[in-house]
PDB file of N, CA and C in Angstrom:
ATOM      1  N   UNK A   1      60.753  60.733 136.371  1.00  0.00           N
ATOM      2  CA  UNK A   1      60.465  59.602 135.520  1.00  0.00           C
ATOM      3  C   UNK A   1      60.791  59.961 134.084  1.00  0.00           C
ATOM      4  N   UNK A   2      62.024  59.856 133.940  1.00  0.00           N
ATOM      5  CA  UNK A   2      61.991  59.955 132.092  1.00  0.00           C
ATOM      6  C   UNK A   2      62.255  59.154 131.026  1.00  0.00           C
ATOM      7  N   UNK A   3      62.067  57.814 131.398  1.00  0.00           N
ATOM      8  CA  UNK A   3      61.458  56.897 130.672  1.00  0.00           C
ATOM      9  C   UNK A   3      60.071  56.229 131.048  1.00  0.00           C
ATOM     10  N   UNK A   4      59.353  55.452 130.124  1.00  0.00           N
ATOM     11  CA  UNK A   4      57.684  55.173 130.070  1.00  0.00           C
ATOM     12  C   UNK A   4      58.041  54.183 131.174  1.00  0.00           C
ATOM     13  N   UNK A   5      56.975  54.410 132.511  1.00  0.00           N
ATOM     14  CA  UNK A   5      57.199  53.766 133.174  1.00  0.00           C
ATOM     15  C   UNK A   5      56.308  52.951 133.677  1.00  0.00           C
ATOM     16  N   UNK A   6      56.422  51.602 134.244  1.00  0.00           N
ATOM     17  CA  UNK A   6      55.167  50.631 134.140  1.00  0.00           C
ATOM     18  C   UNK A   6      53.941  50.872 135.092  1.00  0.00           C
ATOM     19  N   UNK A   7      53.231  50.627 134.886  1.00  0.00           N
ATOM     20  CA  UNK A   7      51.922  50.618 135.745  1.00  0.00           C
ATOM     21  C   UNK A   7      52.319  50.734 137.327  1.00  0.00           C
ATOM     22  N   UNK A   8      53.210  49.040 137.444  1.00  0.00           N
ATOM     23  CA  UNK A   8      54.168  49.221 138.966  1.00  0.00           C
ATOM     24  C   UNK A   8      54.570  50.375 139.482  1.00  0.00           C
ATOM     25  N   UNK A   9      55.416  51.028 138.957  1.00  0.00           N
ATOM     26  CA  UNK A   9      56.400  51.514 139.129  1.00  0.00           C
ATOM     27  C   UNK A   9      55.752  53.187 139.335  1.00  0.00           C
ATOM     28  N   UNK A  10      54.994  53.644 138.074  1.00  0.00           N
ATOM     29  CA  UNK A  10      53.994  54.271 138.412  1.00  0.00           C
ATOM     30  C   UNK A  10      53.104  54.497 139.747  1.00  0.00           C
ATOM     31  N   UNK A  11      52.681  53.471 140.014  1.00  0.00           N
ATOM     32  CA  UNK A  11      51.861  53.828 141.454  1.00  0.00           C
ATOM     33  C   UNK A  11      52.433  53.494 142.627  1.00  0.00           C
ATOM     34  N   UNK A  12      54.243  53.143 142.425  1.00  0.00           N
ATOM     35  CA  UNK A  12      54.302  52.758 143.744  1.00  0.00           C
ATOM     36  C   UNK A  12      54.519  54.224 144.135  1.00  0.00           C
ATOM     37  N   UNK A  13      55.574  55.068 143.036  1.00  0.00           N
ATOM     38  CA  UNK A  13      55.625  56.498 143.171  1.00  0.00           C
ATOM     39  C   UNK A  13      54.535  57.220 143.233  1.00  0.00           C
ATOM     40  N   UNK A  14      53.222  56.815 143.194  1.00  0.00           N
ATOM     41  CA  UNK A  14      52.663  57.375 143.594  1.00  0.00           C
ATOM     42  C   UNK A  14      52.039  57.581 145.028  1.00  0.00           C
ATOM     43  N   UNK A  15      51.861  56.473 145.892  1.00  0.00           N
ATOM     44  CA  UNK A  15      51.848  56.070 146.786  1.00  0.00           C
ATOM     45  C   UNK A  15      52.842  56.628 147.871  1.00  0.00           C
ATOM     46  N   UNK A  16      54.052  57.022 147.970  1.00  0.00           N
ATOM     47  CA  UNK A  16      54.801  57.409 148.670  1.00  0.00           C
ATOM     48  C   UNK A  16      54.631  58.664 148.863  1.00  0.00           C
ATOM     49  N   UNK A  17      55.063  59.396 150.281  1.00  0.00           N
ATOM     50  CA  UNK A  17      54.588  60.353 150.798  1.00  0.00           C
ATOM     51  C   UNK A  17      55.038  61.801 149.874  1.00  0.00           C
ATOM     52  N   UNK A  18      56.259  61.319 149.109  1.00  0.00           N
ATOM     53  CA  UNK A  18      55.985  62.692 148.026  1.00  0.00           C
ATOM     54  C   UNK A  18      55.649  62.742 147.306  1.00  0.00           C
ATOM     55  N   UNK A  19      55.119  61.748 146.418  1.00  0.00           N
ATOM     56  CA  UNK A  19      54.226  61.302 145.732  1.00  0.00           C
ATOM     57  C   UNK A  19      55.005  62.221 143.750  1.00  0.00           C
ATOM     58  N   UNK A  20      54.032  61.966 143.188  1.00  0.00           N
ATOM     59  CA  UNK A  20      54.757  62.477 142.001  1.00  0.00           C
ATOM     60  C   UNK A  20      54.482  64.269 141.221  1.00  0.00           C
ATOM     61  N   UNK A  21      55.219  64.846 141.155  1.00  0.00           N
ATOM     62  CA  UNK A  21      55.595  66.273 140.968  1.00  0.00           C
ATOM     63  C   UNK A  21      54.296  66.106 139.753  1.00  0.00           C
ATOM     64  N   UNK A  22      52.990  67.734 140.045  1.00  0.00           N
ATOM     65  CA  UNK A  22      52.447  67.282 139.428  1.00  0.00           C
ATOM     66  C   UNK A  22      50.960  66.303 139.059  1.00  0.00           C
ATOM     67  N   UNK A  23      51.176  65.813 139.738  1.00  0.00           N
ATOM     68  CA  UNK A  23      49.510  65.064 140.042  1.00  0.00           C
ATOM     69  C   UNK A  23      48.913  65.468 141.102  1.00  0.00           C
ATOM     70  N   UNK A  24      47.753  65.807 141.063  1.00  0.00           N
ATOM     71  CA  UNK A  24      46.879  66.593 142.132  1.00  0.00           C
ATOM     72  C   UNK A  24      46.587  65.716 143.120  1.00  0.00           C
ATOM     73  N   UNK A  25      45.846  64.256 142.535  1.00  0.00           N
ATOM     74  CA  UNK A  25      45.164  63.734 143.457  1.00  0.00           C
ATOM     75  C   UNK A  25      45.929  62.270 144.003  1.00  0.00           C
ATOM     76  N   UNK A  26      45.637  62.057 145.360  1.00  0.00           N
ATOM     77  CA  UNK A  26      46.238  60.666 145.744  1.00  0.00           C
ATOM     78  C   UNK A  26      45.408  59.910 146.066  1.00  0.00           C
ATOM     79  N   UNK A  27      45.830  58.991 145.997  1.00  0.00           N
ATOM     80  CA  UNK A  27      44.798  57.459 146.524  1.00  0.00           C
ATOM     81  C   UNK A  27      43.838  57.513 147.141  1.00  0.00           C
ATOM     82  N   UNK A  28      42.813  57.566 147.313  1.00  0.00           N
ATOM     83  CA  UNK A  28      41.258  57.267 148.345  1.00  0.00           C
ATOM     84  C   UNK A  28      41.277  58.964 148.508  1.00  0.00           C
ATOM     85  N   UNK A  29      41.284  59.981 147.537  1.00  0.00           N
ATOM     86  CA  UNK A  29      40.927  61.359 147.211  1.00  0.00           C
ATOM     87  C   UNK A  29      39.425  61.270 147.036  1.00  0.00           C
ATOM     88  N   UNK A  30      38.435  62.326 147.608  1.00  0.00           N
ATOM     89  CA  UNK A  30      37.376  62.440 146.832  1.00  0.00           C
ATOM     90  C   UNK A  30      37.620  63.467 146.226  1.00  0.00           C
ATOM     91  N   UNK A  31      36.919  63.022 144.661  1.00  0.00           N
ATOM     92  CA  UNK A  31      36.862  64.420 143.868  1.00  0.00           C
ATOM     93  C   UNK A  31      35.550  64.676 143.543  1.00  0.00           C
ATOM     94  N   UNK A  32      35.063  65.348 142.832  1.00  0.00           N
ATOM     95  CA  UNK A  32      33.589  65.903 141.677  1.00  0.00           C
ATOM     96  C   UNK A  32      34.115  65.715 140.499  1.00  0.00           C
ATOM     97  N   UNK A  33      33.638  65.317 139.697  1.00  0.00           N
ATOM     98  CA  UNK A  33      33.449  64.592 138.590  1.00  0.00           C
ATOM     99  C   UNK A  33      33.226  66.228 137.695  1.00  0.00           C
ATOM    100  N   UNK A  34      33.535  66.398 136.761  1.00  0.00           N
ATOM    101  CA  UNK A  34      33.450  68.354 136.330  1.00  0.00           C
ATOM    102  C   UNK A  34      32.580  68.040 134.329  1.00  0.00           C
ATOM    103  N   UNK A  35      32.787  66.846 134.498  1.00  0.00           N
ATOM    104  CA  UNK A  35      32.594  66.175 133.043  1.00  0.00           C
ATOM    105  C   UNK A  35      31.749  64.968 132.130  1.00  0.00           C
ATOM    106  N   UNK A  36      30.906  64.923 131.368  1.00  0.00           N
ATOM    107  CA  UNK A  36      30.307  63.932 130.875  1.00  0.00           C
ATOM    108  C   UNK A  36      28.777  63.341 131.784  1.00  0.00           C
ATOM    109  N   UNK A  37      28.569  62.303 131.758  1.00  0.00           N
ATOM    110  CA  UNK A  37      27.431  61.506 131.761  1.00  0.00           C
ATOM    111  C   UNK A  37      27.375  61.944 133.597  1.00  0.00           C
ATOM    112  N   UNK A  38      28.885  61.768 134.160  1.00  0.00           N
ATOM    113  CA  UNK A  38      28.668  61.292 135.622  1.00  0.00           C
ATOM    114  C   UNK A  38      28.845  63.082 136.514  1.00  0.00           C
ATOM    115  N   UNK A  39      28.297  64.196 135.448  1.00  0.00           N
ATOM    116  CA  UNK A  39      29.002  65.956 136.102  1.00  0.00           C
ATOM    117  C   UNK A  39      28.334  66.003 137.307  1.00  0.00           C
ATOM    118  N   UNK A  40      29.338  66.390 138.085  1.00  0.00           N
ATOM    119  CA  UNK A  40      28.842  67.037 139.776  1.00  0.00           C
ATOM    120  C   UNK A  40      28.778  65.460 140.528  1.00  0.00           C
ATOM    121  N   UNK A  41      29.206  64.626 139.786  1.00  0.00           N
ATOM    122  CA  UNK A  41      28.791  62.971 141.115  1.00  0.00           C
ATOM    123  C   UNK A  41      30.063  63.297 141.857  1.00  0.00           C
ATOM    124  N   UNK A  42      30.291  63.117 143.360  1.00  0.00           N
ATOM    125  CA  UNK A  42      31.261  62.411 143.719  1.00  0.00           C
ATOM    126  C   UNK A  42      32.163  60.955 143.495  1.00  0.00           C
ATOM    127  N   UNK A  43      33.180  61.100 143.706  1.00  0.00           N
ATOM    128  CA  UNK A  43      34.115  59.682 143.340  1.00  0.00           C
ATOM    129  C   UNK A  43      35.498  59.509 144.145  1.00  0.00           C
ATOM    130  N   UNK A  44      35.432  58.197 144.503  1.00  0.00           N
ATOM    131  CA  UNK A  44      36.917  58.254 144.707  1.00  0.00           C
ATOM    132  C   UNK A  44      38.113  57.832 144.037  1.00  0.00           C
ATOM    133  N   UNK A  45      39.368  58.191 144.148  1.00  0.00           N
ATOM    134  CA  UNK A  45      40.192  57.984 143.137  1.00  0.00           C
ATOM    135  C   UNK A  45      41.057  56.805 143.797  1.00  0.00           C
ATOM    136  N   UNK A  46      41.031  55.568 143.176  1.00  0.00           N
ATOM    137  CA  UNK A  46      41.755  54.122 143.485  1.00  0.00           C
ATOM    138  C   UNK A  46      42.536  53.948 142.577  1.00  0.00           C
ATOM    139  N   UNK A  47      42.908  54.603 141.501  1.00  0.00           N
ATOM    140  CA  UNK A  47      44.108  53.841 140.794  1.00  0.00           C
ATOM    141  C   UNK A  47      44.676  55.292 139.817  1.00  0.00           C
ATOM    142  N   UNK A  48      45.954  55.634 139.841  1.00  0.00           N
ATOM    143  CA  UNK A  48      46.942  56.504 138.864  1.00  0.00           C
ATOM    144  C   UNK A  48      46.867  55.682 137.431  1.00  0.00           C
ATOM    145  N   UNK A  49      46.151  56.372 136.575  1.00  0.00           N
ATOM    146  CA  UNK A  49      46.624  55.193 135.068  1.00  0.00           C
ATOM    147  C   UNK A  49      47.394  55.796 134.030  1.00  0.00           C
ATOM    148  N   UNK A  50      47.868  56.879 134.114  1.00  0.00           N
ATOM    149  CA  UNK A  50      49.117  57.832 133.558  1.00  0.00           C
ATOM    150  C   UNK A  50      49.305  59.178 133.681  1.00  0.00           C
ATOM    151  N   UNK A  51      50.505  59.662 133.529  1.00  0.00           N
ATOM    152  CA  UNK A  51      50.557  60.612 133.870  1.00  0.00           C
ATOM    153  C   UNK A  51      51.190  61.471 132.280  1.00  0.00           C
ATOM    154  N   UNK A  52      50.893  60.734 131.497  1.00  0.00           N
ATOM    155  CA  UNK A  52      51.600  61.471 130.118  1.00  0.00           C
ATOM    156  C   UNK A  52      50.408  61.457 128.987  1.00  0.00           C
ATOM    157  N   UNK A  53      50.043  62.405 129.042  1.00  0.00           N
ATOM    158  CA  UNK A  53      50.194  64.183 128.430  1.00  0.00           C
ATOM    159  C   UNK A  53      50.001  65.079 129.927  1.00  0.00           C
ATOM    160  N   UNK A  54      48.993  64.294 130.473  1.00  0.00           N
ATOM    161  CA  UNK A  54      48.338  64.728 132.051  1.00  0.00           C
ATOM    162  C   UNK A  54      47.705  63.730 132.671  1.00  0.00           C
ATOM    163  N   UNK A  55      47.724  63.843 133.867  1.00  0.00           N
ATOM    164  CA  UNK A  55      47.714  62.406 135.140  1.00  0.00           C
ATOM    165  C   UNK A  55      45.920  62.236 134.743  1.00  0.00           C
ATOM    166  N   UNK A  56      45.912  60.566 134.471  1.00  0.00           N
ATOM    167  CA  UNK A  56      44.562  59.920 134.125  1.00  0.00           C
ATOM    168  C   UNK A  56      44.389  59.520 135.327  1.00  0.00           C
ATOM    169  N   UNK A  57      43.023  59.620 135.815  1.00  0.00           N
ATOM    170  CA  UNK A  57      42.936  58.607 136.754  1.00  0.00           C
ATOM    171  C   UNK A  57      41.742  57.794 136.974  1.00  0.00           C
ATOM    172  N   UNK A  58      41.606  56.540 137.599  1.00  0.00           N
ATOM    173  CA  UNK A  58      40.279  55.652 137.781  1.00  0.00           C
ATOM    174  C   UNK A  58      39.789  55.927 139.187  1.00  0.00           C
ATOM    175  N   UNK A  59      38.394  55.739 138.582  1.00  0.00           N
ATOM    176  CA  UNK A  59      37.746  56.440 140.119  1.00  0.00           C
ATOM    177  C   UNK A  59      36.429  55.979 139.863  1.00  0.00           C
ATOM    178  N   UNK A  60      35.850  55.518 141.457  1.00  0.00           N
ATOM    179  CA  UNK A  60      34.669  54.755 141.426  1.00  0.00           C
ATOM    180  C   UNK A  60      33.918  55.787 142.416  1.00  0.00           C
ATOM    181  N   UNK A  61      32.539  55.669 141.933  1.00  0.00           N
ATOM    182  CA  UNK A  61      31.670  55.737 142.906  1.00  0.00           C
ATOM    183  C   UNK A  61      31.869  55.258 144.188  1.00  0.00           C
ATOM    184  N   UNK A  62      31.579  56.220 145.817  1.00  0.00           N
ATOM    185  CA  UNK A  62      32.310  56.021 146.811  1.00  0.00           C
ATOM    186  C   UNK A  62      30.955  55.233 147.761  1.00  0.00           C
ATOM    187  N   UNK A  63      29.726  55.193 147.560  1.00  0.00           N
ATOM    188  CA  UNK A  63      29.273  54.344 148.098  1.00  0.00           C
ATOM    189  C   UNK A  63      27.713  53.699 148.004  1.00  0.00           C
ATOM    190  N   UNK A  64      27.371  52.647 147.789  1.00  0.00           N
ATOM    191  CA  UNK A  64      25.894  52.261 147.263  1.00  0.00           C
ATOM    192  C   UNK A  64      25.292  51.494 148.542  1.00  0.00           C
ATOM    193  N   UNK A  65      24.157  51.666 148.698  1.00  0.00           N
ATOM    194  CA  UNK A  65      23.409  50.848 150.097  1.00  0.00           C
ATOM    195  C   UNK A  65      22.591  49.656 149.068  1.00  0.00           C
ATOM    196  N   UNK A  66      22.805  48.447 149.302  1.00  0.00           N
ATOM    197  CA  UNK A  66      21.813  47.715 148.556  1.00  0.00           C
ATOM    198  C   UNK A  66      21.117  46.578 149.669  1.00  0.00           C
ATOM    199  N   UNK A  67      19.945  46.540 149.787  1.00  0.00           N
ATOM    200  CA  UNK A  67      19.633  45.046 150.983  1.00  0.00           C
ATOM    201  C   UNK A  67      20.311  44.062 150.383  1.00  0.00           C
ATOM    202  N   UNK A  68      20.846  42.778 151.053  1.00  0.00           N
ATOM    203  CA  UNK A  68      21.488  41.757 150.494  1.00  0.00           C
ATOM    204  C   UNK A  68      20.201  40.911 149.811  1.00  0.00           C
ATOM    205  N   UNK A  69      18.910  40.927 149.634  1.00  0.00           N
ATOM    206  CA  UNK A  69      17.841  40.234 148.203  1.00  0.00           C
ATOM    207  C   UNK A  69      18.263  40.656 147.562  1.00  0.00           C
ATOM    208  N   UNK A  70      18.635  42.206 147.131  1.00  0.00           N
ATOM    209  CA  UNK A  70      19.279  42.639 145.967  1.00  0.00           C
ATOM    210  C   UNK A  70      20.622  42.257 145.185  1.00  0.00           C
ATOM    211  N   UNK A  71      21.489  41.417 145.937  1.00  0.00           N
ATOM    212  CA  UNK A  71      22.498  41.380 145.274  1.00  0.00           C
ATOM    213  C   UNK A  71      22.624  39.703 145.577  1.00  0.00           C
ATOM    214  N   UNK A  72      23.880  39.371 144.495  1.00  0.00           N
ATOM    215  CA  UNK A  72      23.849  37.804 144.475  1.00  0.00           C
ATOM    216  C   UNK A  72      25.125  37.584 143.890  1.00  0.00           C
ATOM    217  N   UNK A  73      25.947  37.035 144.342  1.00  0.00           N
ATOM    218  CA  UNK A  73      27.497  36.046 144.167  1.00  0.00           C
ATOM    219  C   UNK A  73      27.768  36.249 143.080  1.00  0.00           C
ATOM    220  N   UNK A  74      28.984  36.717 142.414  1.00  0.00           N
ATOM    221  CA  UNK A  74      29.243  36.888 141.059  1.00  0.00           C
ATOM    222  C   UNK A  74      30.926  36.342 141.206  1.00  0.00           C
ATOM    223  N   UNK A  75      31.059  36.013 142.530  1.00  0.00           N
ATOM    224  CA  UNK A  75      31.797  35.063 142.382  1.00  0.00           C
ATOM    225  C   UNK A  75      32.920  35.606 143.177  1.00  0.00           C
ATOM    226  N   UNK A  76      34.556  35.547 143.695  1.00  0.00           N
ATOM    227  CA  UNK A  76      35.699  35.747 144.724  1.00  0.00           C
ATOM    228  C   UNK A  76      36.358  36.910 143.779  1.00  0.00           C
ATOM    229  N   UNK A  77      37.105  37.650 144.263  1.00  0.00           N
ATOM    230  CA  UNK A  77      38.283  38.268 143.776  1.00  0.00           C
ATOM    231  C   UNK A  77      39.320  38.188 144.774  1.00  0.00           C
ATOM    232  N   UNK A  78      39.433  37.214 145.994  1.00  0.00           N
ATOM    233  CA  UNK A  78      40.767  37.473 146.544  1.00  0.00           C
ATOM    234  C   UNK A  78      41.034  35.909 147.207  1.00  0.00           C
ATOM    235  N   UNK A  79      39.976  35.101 146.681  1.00  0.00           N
ATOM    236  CA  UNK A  79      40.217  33.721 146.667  1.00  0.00           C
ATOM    237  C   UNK A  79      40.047  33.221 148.505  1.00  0.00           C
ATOM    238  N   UNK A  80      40.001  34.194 149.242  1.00  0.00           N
ATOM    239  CA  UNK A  80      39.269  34.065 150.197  1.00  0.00           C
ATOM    240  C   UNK A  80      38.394  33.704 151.142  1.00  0.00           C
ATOM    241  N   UNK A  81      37.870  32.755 151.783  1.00  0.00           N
ATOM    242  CA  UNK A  81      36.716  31.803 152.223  1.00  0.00           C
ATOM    243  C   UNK A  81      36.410  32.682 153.479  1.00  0.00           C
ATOM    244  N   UNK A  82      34.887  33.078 153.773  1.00  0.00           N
ATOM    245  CA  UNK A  82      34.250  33.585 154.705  1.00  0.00           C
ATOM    246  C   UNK A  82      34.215  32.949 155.637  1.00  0.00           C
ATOM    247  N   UNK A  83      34.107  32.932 157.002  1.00  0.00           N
ATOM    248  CA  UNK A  83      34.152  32.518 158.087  1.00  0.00           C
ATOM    249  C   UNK A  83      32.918  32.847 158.955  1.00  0.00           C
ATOM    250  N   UNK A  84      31.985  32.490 159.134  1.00  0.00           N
ATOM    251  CA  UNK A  84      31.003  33.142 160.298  1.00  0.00           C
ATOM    252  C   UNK A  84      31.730  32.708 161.592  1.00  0.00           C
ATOM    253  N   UNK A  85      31.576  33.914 162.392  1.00  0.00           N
ATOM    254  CA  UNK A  85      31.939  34.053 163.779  1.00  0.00           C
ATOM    255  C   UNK A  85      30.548  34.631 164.749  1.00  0.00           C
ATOM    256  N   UNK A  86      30.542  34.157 166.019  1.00  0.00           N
ATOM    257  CA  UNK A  86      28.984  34.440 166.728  1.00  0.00           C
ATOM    258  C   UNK A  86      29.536  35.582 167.234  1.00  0.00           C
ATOM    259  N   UNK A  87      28.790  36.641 167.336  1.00  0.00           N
ATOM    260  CA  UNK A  87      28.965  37.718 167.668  1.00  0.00           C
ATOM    261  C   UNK A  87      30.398  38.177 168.995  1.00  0.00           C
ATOM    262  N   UNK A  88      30.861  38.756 169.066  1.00  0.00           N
ATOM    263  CA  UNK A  88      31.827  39.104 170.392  1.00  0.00           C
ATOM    264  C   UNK A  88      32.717  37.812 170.249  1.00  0.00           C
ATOM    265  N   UNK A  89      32.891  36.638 169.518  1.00  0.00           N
ATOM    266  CA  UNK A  89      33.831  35.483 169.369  1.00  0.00           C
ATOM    267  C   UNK A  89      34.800  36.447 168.521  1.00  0.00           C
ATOM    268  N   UNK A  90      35.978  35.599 168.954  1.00  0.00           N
ATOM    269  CA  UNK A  90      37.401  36.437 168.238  1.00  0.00           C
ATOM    270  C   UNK A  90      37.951  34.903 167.135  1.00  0.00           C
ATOM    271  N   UNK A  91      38.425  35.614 165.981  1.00  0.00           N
ATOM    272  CA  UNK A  91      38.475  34.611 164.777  1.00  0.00           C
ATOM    273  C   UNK A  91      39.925  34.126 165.196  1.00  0.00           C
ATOM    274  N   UNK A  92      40.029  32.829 165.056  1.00  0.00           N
ATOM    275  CA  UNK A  92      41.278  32.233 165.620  1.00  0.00           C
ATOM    276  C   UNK A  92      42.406  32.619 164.017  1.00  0.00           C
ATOM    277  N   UNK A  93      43.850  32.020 164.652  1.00  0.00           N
ATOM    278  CA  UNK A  93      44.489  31.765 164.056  1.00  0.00           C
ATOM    279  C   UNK A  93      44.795  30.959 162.754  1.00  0.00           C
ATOM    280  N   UNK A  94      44.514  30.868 161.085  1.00  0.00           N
ATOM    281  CA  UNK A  94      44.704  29.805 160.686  1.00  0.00           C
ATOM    282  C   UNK A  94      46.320  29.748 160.325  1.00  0.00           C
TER     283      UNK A  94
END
Protein backbone atom coordinates (compact mmCIF):
# COMPACT_ATOMS: atom_id res chain seq x y z
CA UNK A 1 0.00 0.00 0.00
CA UNK A 2 1.92 3.13 -0.87
CA UNK A 3 -0.53 5.48 -1.21
CA UNK A 4 -3.21 6.59 1.82
CA UNK A 5 -5.59 4.13 1.40
CA UNK A 6 -9.37 4.25 2.13
CA UNK A 7 -11.04 2.71 4.95
CA UNK A 8 -12.47 0.17 1.97
CA UNK A 9 -9.70 -0.73 0.63
CA UNK A 10 -7.91 -1.00 3.89
CA UNK A 11 -10.00 -3.74 5.34
CA UNK A 12 -10.78 -5.52 2.41
CA UNK A 13 -6.83 -6.22 2.50
CA UNK A 14 -7.25 -6.94 5.51
CA UNK A 15 -9.68 -9.52 5.42
CA UNK A 16 -8.03 -11.71 2.87
CA UNK A 17 -6.17 -14.70 3.78
CA UNK A 18 -2.75 -12.86 3.61
CA UNK A 19 -3.89 -10.25 5.09
CA UNK A 20 -1.51 -7.12 5.46
CA UNK A 21 2.45 -7.41 6.08
CA UNK A 22 2.69 -6.33 9.55
CA UNK A 23 -0.51 -6.19 11.48
CA UNK A 24 -0.75 -8.70 14.17
CA UNK A 25 -4.29 -9.01 14.65
CA UNK A 26 -7.31 -10.13 12.33
CA UNK A 27 -10.90 -9.80 12.50
CA UNK A 28 -12.90 -11.49 15.51
CA UNK A 29 -9.06 -11.79 17.33
CA UNK A 30 -9.26 -11.83 21.06
CA UNK A 31 -6.78 -9.71 22.58
CA UNK A 32 -5.97 -8.17 26.41
CA UNK A 33 -6.22 -4.82 26.50
CA UNK A 34 -2.20 -3.95 28.05
CA UNK A 35 -3.41 -0.13 28.54
CA UNK A 36 -5.54 2.64 30.20
CA UNK A 37 -8.98 2.59 31.96
CA UNK A 38 -9.92 -0.97 30.24
CA UNK A 39 -5.84 -2.98 31.43
CA UNK A 40 -6.08 -6.80 31.47
CA UNK A 41 -10.09 -6.70 29.99
CA UNK A 42 -10.51 -8.95 27.16
CA UNK A 43 -11.78 -7.65 23.63
CA UNK A 44 -12.45 -8.43 20.36
CA UNK A 45 -11.03 -6.83 17.41
CA UNK A 46 -13.99 -5.85 14.62
CA UNK A 47 -12.56 -3.20 12.67
CA UNK A 48 -8.60 -2.24 11.16
CA UNK A 49 -8.70 1.77 11.51
CA UNK A 50 -5.01 2.33 10.26
CA UNK A 51 -2.14 1.12 9.80
CA UNK A 52 0.14 4.38 9.59
CA UNK A 53 2.55 5.05 12.03
CA UNK A 54 1.25 1.44 13.48
CA UNK A 55 -1.97 -0.70 12.89
CA UNK A 56 -4.98 1.06 15.13
CA UNK A 57 -7.53 -1.00 15.88
CA UNK A 58 -11.40 -1.00 17.24
CA UNK A 59 -12.34 -3.49 19.57
CA UNK A 60 -15.33 -4.19 21.71
CA UNK A 61 -15.99 -5.94 24.65
CA UNK A 62 -16.72 -9.71 23.65
CA UNK A 63 -19.68 -10.39 25.76
CA UNK A 64 -22.47 -8.94 28.32
CA UNK A 65 -25.48 -11.16 29.81
CA UNK A 66 -28.33 -8.68 30.45
CA UNK A 67 -32.22 -10.09 31.28
CA UNK A 68 -34.30 -8.51 28.51
CA UNK A 69 -36.24 -5.88 31.70
CA UNK A 70 -32.91 -4.56 31.45
CA UNK A 71 -32.66 -3.46 28.11
CA UNK A 72 -35.08 -1.50 25.76
CA UNK A 73 -35.23 -0.58 21.80
CA UNK A 74 -32.90 2.08 20.85
CA UNK A 75 -34.00 1.47 17.69
CA UNK A 76 -32.73 -0.93 13.97
CA UNK A 77 -29.29 -0.85 12.53
CA UNK A 78 -29.96 -3.17 9.59
CA UNK A 79 -33.50 -2.04 8.83
CA UNK A 80 -34.62 -5.49 9.38
CA UNK A 81 -38.16 -6.67 10.75
CA UNK A 82 -38.24 -9.62 13.33
CA UNK A 83 -40.26 -12.46 12.63
CA UNK A 84 -41.52 -14.78 15.49
CA UNK A 85 -41.46 -18.35 14.48
CA UNK A 86 -43.09 -21.29 16.99
CA UNK A 87 -40.49 -23.27 17.98
CA UNK A 88 -39.09 -26.28 15.42
CA UNK A 89 -41.25 -24.08 12.47
CA UNK A 90 -38.78 -23.30 9.60
CA UNK A 91 -38.94 -19.42 8.43
CA UNK A 92 -40.29 -19.39 4.91
CA UNK A 93 -39.07 -17.73 1.96
CA UNK A 94 -39.68 -13.90 1.53
Amino acid sequence: MSETPTQYQLESEWITAEGIPGVRYRFSDMVRIKSGEYLGQPAEVITLLSIDPEPAFGVVQPFVLFPQHDLESAGTTAGRKLILHKPGEKPGVL
